[in-house]
C-alpha atoms as a PDB file:
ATOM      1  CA  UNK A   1     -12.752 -65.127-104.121  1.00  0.00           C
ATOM      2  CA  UNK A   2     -13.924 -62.801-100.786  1.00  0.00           C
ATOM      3  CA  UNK A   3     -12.785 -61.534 -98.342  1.00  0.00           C
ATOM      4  CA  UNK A   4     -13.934 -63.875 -95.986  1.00  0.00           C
ATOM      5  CA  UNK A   5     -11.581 -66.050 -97.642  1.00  0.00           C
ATOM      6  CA  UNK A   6      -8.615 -64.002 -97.186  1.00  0.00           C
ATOM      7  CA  UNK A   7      -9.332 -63.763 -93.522  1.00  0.00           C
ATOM      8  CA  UNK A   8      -9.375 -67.126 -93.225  1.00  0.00           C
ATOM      9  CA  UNK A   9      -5.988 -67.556 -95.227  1.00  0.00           C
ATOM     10  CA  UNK A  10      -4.307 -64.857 -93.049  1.00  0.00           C
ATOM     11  CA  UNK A  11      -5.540 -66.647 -89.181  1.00  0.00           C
ATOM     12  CA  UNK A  12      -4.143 -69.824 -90.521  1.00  0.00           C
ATOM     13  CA  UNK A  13      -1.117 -68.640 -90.782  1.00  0.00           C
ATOM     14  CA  UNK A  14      -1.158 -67.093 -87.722  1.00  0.00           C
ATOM     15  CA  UNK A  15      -2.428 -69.681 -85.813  1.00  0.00           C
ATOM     16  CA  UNK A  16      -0.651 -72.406 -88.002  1.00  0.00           C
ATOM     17  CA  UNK A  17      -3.675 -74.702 -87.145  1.00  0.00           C
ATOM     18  CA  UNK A  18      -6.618 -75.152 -88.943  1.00  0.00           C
ATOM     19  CA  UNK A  19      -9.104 -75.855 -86.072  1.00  0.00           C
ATOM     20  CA  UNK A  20      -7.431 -73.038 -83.971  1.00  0.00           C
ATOM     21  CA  UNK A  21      -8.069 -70.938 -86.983  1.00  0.00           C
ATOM     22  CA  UNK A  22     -11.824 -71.952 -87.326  1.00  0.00           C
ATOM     23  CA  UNK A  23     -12.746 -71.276 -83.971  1.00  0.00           C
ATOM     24  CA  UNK A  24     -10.972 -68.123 -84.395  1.00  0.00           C
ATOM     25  CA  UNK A  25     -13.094 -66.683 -87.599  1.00  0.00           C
ATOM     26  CA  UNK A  26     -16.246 -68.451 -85.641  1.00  0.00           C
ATOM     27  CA  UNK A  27     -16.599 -71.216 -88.547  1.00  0.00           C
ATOM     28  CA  UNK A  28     -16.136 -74.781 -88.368  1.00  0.00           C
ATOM     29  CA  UNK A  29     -13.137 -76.668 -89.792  1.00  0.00           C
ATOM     30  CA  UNK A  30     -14.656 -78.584 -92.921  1.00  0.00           C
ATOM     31  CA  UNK A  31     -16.257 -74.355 -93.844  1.00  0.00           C
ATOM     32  CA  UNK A  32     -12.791 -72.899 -93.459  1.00  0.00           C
ATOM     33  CA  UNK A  33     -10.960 -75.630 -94.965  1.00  0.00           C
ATOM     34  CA  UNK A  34     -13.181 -75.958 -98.055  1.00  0.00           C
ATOM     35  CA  UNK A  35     -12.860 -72.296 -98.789  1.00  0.00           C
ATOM     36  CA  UNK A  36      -9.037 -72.082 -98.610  1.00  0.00           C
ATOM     37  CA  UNK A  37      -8.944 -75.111-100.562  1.00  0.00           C
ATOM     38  CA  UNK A  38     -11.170 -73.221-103.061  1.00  0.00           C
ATOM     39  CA  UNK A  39      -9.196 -70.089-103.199  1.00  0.00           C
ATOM     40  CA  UNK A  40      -6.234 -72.015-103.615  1.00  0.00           C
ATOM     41  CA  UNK A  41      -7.943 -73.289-107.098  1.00  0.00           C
ATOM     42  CA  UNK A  42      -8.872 -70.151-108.273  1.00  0.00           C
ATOM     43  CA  UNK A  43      -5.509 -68.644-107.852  1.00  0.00           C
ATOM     44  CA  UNK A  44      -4.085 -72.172-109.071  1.00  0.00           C
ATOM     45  CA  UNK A  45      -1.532 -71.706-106.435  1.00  0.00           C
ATOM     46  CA  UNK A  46      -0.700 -73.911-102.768  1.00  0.00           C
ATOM     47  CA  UNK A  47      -0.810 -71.688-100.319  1.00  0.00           C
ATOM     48  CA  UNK A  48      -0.197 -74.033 -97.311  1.00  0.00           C
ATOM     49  CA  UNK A  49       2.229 -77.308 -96.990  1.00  0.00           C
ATOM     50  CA  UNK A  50      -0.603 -79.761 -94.827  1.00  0.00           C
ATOM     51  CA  UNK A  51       2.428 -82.494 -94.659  1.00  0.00           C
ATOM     52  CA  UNK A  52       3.378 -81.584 -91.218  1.00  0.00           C
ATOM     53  CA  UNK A  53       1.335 -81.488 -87.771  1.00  0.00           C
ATOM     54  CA  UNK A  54       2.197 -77.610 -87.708  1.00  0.00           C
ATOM     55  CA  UNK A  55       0.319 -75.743 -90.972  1.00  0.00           C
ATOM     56  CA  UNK A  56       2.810 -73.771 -92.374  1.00  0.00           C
ATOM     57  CA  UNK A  57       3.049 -71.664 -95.597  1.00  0.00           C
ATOM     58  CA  UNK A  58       4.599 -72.006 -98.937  1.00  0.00           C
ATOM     59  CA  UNK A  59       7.173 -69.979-100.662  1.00  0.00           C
ATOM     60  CA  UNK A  60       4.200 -68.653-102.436  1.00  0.00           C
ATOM     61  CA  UNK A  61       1.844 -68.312 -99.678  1.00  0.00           C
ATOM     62  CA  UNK A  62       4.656 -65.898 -97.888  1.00  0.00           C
ATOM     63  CA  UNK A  63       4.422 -63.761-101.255  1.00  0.00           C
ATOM     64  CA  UNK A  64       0.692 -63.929-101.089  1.00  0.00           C
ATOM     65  CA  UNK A  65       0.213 -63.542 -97.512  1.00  0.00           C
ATOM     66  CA  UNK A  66       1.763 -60.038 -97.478  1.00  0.00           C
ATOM     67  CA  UNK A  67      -0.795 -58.752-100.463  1.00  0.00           C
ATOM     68  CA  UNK A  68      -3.845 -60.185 -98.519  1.00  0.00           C
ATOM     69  CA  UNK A  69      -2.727 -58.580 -95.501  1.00  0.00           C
ATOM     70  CA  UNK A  70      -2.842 -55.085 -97.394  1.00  0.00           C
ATOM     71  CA  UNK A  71      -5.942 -55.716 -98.765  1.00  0.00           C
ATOM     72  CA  UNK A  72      -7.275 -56.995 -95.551  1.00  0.00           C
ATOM     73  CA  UNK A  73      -5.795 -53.878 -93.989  1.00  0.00           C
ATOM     74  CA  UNK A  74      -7.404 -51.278 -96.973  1.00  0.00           C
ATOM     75  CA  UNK A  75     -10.885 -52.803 -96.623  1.00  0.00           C
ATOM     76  CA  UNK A  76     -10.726 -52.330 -92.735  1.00  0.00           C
ATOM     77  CA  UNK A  77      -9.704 -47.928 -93.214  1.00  0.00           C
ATOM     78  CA  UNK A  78     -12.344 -47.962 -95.895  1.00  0.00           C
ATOM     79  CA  UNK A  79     -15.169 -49.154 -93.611  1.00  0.00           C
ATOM     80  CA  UNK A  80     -13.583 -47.068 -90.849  1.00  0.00           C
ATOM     81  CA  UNK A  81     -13.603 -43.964 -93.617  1.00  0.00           C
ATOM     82  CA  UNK A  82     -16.902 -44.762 -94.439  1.00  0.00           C
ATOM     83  CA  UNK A  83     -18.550 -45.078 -90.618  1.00  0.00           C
ATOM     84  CA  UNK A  84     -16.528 -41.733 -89.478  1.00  0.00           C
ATOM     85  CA  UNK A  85     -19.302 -39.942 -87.058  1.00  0.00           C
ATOM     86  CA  UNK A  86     -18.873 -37.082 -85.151  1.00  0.00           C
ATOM     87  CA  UNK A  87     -20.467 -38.625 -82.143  1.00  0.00           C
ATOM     88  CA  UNK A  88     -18.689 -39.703 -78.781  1.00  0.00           C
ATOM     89  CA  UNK A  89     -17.854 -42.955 -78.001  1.00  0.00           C
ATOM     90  CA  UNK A  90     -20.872 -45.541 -77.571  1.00  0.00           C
ATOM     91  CA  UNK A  91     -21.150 -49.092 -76.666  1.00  0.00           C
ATOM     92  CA  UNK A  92     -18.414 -51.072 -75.850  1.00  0.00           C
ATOM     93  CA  UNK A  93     -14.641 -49.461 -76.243  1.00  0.00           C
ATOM     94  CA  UNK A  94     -11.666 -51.659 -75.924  1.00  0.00           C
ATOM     95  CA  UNK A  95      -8.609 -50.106 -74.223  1.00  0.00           C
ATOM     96  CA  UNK A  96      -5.029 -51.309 -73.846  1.00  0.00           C
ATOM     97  CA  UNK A  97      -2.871 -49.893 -71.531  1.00  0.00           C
ATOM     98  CA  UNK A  98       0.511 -50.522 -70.252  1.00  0.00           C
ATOM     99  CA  UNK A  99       1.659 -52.305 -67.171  1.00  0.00           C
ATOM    100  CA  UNK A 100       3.734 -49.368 -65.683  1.00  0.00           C
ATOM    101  CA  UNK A 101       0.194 -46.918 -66.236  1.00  0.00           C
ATOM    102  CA  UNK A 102      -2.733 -48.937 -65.282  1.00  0.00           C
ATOM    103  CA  UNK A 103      -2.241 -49.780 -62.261  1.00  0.00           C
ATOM    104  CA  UNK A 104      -1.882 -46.037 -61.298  1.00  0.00           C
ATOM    105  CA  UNK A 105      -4.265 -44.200 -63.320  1.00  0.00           C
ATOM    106  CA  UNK A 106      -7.288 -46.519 -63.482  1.00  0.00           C
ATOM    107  CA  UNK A 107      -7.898 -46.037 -60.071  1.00  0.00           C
ATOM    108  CA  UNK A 108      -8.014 -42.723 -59.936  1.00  0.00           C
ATOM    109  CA  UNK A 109     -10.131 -42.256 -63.070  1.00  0.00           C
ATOM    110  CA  UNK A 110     -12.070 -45.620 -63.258  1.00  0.00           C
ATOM    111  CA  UNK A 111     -14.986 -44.500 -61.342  1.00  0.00           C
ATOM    112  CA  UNK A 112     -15.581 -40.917 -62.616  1.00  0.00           C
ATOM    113  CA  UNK A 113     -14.851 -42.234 -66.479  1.00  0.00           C
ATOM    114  CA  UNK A 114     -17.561 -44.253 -66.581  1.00  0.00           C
ATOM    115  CA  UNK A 115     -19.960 -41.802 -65.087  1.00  0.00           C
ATOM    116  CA  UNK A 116     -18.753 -39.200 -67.288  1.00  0.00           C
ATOM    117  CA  UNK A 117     -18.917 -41.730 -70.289  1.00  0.00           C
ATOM    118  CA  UNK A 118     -22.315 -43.679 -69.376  1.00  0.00           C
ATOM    119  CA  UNK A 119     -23.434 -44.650 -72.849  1.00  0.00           C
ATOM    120  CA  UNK A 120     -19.623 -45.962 -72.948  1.00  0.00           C
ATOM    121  CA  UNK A 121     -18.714 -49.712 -71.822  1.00  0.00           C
ATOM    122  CA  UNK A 122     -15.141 -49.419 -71.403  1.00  0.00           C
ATOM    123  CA  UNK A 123     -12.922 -52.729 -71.170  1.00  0.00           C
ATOM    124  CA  UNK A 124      -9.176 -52.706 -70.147  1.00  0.00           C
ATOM    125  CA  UNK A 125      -6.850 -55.044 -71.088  1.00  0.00           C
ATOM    126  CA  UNK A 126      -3.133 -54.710 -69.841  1.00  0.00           C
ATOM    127  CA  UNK A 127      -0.438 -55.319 -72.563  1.00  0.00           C
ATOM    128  CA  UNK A 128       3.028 -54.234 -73.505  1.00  0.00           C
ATOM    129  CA  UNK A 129       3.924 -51.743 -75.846  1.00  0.00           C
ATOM    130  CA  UNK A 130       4.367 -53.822 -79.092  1.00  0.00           C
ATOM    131  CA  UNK A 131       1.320 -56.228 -77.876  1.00  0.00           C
ATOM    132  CA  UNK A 132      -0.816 -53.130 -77.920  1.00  0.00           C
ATOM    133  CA  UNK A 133      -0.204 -51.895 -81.291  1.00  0.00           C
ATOM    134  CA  UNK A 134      -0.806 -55.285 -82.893  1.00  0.00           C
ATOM    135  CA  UNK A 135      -4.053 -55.136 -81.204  1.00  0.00           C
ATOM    136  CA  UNK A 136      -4.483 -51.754 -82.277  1.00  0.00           C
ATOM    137  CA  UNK A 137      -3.623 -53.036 -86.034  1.00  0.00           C
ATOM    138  CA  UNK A 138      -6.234 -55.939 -85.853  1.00  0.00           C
ATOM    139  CA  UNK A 139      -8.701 -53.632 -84.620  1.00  0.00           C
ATOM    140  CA  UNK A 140      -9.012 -56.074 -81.343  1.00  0.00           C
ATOM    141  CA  UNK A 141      -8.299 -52.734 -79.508  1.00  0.00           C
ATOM    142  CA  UNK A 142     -10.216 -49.790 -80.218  1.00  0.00           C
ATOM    143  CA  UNK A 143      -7.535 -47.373 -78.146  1.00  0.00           C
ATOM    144  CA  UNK A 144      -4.449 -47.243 -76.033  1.00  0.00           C
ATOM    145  CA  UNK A 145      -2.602 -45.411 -73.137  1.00  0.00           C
ATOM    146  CA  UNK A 146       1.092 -45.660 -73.374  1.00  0.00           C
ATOM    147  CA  UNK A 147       3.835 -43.599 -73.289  1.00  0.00           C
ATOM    148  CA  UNK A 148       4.705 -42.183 -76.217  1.00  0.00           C
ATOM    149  CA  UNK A 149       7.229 -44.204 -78.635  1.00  0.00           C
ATOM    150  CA  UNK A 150       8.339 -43.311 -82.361  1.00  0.00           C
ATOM    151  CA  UNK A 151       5.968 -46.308 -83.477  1.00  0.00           C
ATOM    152  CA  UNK A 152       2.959 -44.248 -82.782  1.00  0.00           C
ATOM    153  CA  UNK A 153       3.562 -42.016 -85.758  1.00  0.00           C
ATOM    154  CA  UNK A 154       1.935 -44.404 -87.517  1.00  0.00           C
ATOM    155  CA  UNK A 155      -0.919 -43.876 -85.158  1.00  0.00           C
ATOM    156  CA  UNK A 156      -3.427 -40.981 -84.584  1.00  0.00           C
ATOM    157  CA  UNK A 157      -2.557 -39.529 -81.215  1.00  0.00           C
ATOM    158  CA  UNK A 158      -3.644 -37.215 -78.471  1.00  0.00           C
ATOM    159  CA  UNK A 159      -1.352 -35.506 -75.784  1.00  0.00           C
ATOM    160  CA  UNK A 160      -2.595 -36.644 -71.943  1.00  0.00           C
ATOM    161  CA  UNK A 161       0.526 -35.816 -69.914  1.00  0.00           C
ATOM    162  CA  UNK A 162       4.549 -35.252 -69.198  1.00  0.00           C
ATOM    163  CA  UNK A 163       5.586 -37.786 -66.146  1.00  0.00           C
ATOM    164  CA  UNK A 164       8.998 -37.156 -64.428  1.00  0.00           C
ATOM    165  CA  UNK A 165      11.023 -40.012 -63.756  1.00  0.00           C
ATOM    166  CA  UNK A 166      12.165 -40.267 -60.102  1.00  0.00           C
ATOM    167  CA  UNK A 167      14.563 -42.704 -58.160  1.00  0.00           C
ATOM    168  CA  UNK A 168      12.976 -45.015 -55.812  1.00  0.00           C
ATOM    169  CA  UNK A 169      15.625 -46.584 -52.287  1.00  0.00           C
ATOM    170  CA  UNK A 170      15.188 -47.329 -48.914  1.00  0.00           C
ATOM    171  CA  UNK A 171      14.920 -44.983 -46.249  1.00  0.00           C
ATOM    172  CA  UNK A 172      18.256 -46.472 -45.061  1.00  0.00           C
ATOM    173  CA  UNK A 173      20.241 -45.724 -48.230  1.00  0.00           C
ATOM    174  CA  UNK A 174      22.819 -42.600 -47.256  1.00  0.00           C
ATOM    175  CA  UNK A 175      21.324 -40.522 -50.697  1.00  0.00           C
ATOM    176  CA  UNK A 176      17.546 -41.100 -49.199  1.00  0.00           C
ATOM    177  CA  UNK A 177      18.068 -37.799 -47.589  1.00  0.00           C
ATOM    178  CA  UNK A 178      19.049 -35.879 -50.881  1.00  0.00           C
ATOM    179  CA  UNK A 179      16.370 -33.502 -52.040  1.00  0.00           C
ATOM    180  CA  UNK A 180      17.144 -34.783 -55.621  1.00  0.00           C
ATOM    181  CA  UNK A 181      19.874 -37.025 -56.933  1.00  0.00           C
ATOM    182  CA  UNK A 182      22.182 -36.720 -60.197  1.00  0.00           C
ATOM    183  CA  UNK A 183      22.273 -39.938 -62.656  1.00  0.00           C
ATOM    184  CA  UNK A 184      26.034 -40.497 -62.003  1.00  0.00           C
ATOM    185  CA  UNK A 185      25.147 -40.647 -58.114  1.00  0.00           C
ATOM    186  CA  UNK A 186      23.749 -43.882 -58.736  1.00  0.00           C
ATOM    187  CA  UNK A 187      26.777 -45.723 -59.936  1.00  0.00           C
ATOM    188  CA  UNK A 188      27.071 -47.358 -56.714  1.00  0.00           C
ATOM    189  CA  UNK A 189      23.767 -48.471 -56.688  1.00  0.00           C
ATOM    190  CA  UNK A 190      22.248 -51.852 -57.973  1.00  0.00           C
ATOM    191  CA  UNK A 191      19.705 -50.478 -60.382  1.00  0.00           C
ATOM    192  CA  UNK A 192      17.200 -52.509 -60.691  1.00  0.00           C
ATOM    193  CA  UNK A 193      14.712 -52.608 -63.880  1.00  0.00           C
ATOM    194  CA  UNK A 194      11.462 -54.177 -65.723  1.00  0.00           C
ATOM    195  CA  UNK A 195      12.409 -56.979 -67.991  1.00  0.00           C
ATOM    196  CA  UNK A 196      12.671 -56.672 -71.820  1.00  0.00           C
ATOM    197  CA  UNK A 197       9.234 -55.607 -73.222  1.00  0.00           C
ATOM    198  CA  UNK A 198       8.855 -52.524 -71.718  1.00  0.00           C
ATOM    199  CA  UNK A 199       8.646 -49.324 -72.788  1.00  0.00           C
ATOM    200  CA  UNK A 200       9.741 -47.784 -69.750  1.00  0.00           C
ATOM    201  CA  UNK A 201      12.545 -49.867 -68.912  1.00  0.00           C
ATOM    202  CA  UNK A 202      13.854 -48.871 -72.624  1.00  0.00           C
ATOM    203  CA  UNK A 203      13.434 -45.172 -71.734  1.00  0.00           C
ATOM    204  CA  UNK A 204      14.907 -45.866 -68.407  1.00  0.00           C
ATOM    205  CA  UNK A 205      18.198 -47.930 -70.005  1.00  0.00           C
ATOM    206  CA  UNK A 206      18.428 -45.152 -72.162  1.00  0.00           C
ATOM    207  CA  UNK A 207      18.809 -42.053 -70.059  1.00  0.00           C
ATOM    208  CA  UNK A 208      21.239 -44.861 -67.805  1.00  0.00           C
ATOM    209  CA  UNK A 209      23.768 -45.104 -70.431  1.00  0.00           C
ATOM    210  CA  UNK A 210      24.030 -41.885 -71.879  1.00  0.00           C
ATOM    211  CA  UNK A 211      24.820 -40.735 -67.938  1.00  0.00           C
ATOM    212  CA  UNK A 212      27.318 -44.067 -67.703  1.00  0.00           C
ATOM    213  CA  UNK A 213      25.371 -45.945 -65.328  1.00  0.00           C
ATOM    214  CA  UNK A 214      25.147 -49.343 -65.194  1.00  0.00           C
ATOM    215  CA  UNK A 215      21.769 -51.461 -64.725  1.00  0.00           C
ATOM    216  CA  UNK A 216      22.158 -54.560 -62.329  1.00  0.00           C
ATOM    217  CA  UNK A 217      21.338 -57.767 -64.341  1.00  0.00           C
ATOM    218  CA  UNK A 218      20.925 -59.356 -61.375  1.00  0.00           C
ATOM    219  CA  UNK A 219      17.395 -58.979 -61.567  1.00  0.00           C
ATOM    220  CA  UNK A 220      14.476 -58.210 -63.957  1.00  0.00           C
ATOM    221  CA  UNK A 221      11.248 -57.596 -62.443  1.00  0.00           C
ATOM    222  CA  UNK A 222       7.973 -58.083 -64.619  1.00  0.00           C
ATOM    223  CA  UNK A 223       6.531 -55.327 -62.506  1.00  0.00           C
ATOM    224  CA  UNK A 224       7.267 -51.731 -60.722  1.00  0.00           C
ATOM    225  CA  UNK A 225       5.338 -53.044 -57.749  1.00  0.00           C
ATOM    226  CA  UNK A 226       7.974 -56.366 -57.421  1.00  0.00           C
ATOM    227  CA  UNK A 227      11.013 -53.735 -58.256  1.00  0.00           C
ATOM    228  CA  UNK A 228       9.580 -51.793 -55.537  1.00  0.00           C
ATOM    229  CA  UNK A 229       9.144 -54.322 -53.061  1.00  0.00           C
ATOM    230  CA  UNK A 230      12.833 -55.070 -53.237  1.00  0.00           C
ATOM    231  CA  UNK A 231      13.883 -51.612 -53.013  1.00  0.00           C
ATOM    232  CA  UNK A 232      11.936 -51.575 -49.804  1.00  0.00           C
ATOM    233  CA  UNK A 233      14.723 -54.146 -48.548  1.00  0.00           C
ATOM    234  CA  UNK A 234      17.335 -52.283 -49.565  1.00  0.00           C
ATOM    235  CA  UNK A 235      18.258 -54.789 -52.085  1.00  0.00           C
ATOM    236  CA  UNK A 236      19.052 -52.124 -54.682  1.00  0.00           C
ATOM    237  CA  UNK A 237      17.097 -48.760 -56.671  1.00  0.00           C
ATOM    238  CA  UNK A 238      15.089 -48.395 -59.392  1.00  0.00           C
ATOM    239  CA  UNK A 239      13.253 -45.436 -61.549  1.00  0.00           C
ATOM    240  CA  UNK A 240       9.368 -45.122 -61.487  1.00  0.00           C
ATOM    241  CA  UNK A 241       7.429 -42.451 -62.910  1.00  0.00           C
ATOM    242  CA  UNK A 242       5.462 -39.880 -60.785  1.00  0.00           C
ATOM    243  CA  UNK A 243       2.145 -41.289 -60.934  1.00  0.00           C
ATOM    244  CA  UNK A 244       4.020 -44.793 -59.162  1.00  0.00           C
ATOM    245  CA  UNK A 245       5.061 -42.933 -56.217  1.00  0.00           C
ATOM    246  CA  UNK A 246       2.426 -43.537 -53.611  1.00  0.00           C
ATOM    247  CA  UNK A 247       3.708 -43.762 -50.028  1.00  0.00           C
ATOM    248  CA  UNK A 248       5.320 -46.623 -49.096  1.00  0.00           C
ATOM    249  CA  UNK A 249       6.717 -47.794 -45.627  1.00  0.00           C
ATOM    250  CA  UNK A 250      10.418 -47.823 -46.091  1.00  0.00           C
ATOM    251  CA  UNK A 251      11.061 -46.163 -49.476  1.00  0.00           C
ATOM    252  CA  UNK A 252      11.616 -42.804 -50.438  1.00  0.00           C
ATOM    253  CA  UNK A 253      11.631 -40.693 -53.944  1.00  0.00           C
ATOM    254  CA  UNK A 254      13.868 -38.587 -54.891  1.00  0.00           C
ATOM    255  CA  UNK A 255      13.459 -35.991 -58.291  1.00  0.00           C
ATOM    256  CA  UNK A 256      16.536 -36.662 -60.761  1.00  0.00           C
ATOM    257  CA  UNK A 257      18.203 -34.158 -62.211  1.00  0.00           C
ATOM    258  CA  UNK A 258      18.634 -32.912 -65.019  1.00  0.00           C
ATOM    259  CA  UNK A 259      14.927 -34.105 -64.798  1.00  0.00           C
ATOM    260  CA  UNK A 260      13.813 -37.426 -66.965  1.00  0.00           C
ATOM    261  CA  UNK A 261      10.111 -37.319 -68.260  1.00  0.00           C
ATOM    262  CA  UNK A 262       7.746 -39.921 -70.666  1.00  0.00           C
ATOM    263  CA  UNK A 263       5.380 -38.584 -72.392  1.00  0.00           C
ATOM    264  CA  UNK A 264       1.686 -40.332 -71.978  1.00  0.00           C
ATOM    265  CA  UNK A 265      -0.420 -40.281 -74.984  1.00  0.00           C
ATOM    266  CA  UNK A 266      -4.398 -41.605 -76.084  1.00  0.00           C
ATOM    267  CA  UNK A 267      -3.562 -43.770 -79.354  1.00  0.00           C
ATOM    268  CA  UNK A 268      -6.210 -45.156 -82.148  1.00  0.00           C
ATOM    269  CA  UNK A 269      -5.575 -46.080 -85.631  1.00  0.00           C
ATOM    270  CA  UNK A 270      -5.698 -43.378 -88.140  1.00  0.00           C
ATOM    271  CA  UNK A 271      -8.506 -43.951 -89.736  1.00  0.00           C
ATOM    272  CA  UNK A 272     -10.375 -44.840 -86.318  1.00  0.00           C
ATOM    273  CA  UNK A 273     -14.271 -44.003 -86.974  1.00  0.00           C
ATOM    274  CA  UNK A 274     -14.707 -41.946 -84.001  1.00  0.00           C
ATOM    275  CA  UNK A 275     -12.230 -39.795 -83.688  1.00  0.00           C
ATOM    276  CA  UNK A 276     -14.328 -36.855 -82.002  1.00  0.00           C
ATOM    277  CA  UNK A 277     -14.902 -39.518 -79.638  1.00  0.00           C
ATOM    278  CA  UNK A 278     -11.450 -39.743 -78.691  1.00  0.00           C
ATOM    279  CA  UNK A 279     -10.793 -36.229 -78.214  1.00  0.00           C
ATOM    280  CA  UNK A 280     -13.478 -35.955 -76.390  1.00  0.00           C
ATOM    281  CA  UNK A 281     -11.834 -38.642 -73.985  1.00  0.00           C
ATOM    282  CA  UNK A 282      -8.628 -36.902 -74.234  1.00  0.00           C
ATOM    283  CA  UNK A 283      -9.690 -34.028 -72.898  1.00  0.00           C
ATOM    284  CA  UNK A 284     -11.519 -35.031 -70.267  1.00  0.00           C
ATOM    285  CA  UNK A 285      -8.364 -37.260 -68.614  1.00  0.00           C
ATOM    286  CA  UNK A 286      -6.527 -34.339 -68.993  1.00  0.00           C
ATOM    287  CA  UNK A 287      -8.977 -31.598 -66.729  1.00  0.00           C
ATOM    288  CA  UNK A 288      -9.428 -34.396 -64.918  1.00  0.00           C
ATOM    289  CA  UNK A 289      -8.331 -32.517 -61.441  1.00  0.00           C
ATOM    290  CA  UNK A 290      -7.457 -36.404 -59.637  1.00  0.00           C
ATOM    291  CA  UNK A 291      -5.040 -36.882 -62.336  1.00  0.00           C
ATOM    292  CA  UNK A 292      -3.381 -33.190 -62.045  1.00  0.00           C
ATOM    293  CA  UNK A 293      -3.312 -33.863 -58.295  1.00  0.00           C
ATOM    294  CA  UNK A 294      -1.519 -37.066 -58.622  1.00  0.00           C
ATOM    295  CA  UNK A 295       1.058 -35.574 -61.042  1.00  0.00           C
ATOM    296  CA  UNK A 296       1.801 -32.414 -58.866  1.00  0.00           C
ATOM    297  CA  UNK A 297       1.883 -33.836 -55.272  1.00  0.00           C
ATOM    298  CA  UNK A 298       4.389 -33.524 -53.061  1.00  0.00           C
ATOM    299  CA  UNK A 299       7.115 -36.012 -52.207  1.00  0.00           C
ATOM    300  CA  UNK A 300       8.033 -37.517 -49.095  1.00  0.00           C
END
């Protein structure tokens, strides 16, 4: 028995496909079916019922497959542990971040971060919330930007920033010329929001119901930028935080009160092996004077 082994057990079960499986762990078929096969000997056990086109596991697979995945899971924070440096980040760094972020802070940062970073090869990848920190668990991220969630105690995290959450409408809606609107104003309103999946729709739906407001189900938009463009028609409002709010023709924000904020956190695993790295990062996006601009600016 290795590890190997156990790896290969837990992407078959995943995948529920040997080949897909193979290709995965960068081994052929016959390799990865011979070892399971073998393992499966040794522990005089039948971990997977090959009767049907879909691999799935047995009764005592399921048992088995949540012990490998701890083991998997205690080998990974041991080599982690055992590679901890002090140094910043080098080579390539993976980096998640979410839908209702990246589109807004990459391209004020992008440029300058890599300078700033130039022995760093950073690669973004947008995901969702719970996308991210399954990535984050299977080490095929290395970090995240998100807003902060109660899942990421499990997580080591860094403060960036506090967002408020404005109202976006037309120009033409009557409240457009309020300095700031109340939650309960909005009852009239179609609210528009992001789909299920998002973290900021969640925070959003929250603040909505303990204020009584209704959300529209009329629509769900996979993106701020689609919510937006409808709100340019005047086909109903929606929230987006403060670094969303770049001028649009047609729309104006307005500041909620009492005011509604996220807060935006850097996210690794625990046991991440460069961990000076990342608060070395953290830092930086947070002087960052682009980023303090976009967070302070003036509304129309």
């Amino acid at each position: 028995m290795n590890l190997k082994d156990l790896e290969y057990v837990k992407a078959i079960a995943h995948f529920k496909h040997f080949r897909k499986a193979a290709d995965a762990c960068f081994v052929s078929q016959p390799t990865l079916s011979g070892q399971v096969k073998k393992l499966e000997q040794e522990l005089g056990v039948t971990l997977f019922d090959r009767s049907t086109k879909q691999v799935t596991l047995t009764a005592q697979g399921e048992r088995l497959l949540t012990q490998i995945k701890v083991i998997l899971e205690q080998t990974q924070i041991l080599k982690e542990l055992a590679a901890t440096s002090s140094a910043p980040l080098q080579g390539k760094v993976r980096i998640g971040i979410i839908p209702t972020i990246a589109p807004y802070l990459l391209p004020t940062l992008l440029t300058s971060m890599k300078e700033a970073f130039a022995d760093s090869q950073f690669a973004f990848v947008e995901m969702q919330t719970a996308t991210i920190l399954s990535a984050l668990d299977n080490g095929e991220l290395d970090i995240a930007i998100l807003a902060d969630v109660p899942e990421l105690k499990l997580y080591h995290t860094v403060k960036l920033y506090k967002e408020d959450f404005l109202v976006a409408m037309s120009a033409q809606n009557s409240l457009a010329k309020r300095s700031k609107i109340a939650l309960d104003e909005l009852q009239e309103c179609s609210l528009l929001m992001l789909s299920d999946g998002h973290c900021f729709k969640d925070q959003a739906q929250q603040f909505c119901f303990a204020a009584g407001v209704d959300v529209s189900n009329e629509y769900r938009g996979n993106s701020l930028e689609t919510l937006l463009a409808l709100v340019a028609m005047d086909d109903g409002v929606t929230f987006v935080p403060k670094l969303a709010c770049t001028e649009r023709a047609g729309i104006s924000y307005l500041p909620i009160f009492p005011t509604q904020q996220r807060s935006v956190v850097l996210a690794c695993r625990k046991h991440y092996p460069h961990l000076a790295g990342i608060e070395l990062l953290a830092n930086w996006l947070v002087e960052h004077p682009s980023l303090h601009q976009q967070l302070t600016k003036a509304l129309n």
